[in-house]
C-alpha atoms as a PDB file:
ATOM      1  CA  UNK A   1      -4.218  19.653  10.188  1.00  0.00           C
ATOM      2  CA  UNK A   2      -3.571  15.986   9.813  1.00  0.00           C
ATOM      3  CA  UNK A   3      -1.221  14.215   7.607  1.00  0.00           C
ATOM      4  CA  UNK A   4      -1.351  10.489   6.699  1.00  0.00           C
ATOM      5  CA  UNK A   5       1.044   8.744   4.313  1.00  0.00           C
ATOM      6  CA  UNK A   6       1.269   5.686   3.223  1.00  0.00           C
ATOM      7  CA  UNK A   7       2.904   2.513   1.212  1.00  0.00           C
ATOM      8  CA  UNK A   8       2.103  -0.070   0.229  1.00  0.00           C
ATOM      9  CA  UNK A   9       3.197  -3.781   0.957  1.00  0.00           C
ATOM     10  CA  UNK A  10       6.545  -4.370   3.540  1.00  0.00           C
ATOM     11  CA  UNK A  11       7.249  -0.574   3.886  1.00  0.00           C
ATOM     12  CA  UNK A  12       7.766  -0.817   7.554  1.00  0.00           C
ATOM     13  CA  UNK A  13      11.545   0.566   6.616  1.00  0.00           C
ATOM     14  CA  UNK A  14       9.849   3.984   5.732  1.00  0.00           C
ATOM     15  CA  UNK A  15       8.203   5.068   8.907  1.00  0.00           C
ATOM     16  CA  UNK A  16      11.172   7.050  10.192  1.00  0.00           C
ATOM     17  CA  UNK A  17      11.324   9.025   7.054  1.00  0.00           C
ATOM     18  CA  UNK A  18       7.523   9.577   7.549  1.00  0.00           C
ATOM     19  CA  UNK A  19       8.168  10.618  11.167  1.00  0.00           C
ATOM     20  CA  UNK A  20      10.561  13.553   9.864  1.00  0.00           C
ATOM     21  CA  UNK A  21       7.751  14.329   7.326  1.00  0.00           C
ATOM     22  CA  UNK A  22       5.863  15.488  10.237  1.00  0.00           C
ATOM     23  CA  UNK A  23       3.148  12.879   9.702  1.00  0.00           C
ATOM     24  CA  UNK A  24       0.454  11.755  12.076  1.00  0.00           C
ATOM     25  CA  UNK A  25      -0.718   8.607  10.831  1.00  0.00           C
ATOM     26  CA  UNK A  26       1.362   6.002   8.751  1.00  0.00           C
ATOM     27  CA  UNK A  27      -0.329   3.094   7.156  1.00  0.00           C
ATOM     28  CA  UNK A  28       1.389  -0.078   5.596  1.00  0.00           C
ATOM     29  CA  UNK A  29       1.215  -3.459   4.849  1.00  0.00           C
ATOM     30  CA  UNK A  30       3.947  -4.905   7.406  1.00  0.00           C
ATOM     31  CA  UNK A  31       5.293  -4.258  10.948  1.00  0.00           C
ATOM     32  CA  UNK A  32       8.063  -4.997  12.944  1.00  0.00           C
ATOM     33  CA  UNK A  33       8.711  -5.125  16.462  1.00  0.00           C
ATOM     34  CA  UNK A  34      10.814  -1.394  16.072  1.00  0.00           C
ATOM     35  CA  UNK A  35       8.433   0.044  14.737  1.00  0.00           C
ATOM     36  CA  UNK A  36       5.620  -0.547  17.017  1.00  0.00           C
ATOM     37  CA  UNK A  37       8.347   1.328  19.685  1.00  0.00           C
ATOM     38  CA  UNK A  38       8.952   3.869  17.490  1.00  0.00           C
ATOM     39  CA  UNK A  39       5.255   4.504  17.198  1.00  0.00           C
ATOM     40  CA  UNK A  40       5.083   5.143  20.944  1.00  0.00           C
ATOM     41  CA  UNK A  41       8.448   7.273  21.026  1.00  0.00           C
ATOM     42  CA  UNK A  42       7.472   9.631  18.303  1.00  0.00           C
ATOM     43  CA  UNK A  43       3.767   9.367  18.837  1.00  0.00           C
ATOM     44  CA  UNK A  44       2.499   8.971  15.422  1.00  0.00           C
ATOM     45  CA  UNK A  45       0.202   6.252  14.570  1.00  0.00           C
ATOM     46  CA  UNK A  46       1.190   2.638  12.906  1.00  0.00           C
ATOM     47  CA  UNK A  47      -1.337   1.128  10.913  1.00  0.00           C
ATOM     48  CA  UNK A  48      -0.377  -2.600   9.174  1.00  0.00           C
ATOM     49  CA  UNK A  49      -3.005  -3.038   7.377  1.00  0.00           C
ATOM     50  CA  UNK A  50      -1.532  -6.524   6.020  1.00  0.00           C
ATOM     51  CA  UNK A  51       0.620  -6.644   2.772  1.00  0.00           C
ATOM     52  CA  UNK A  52      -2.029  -8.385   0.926  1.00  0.00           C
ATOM     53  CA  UNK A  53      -4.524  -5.795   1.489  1.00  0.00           C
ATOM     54  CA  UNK A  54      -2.720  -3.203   0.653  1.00  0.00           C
ATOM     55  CA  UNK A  55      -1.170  -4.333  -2.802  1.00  0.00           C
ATOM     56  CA  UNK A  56      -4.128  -5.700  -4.264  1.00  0.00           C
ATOM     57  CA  UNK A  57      -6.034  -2.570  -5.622  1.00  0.00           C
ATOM     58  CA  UNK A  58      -2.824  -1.129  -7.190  1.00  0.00           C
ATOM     59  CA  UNK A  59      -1.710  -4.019  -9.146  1.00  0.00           C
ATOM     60  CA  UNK A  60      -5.322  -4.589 -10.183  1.00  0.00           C
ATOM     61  CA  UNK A  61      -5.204  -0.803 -11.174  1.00  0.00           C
ATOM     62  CA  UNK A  62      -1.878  -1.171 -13.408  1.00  0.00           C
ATOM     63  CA  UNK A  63      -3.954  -4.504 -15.030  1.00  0.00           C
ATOM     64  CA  UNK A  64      -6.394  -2.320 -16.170  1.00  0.00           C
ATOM     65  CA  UNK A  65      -4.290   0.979 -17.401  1.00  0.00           C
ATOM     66  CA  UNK A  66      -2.195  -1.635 -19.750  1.00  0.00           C
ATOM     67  CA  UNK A  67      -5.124  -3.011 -20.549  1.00  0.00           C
ATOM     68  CA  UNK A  68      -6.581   0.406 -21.876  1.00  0.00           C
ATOM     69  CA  UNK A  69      -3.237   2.125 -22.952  1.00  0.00           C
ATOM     70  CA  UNK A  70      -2.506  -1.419 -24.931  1.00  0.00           C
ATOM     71  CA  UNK A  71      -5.450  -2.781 -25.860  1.00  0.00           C
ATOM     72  CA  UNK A  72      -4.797  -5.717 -24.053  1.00  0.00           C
ATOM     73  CA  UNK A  73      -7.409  -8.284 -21.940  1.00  0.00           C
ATOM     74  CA  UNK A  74      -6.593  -8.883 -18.201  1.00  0.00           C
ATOM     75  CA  UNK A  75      -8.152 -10.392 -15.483  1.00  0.00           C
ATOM     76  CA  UNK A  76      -7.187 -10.080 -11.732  1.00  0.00           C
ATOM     77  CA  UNK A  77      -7.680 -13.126  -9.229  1.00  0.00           C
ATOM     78  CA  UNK A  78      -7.630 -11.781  -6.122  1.00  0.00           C
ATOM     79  CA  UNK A  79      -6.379 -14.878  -3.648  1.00  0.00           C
ATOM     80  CA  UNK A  80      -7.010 -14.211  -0.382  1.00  0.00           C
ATOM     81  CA  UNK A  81      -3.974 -14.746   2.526  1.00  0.00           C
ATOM     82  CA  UNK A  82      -5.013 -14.436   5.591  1.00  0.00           C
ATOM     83  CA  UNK A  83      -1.899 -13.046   7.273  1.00  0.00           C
END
């Protein structure tokens, strides 16, 4: 069995906690120079995926649940950022 977590955004901070999880594959929106060694210590993948990339679908998601729970109008405007 494989096990992939994730969070979203600059969550580089919880890799170790999903190294002790037992995880094989940890996806996020940031990386740091640790963790890129502590990817080849432990041997669990590091995916940074960007922190743009990985926000954007779950703020646009809370946009639309207010908008149905509240009756309100929202648009999203998805700018990209290239980093």
């Amino acid at each position: 069995m494989q096990r992939i977590a994730w969070c979203s955004g600059g969550a580089q901070g919880y890799f170790e906690q999903a190294i002790a999880l037992g995880v094989d594959v940890y996806i996020s929106g940031e990386v740091s120079e640790q963790v890129f060694h502590l990817a080849r210590e432990s041997g669990v993948a590091y995916i940074a995926a960007g922190h743009h990339a990985t926000e954007r679908f779950g703020i646009e998601a809370l946009g639309q649940h207010l908008a149905l729970e509240f009756g309100l109008q929202h648009e999203f405007i998805n700018i990209e950022n290239p980093i």
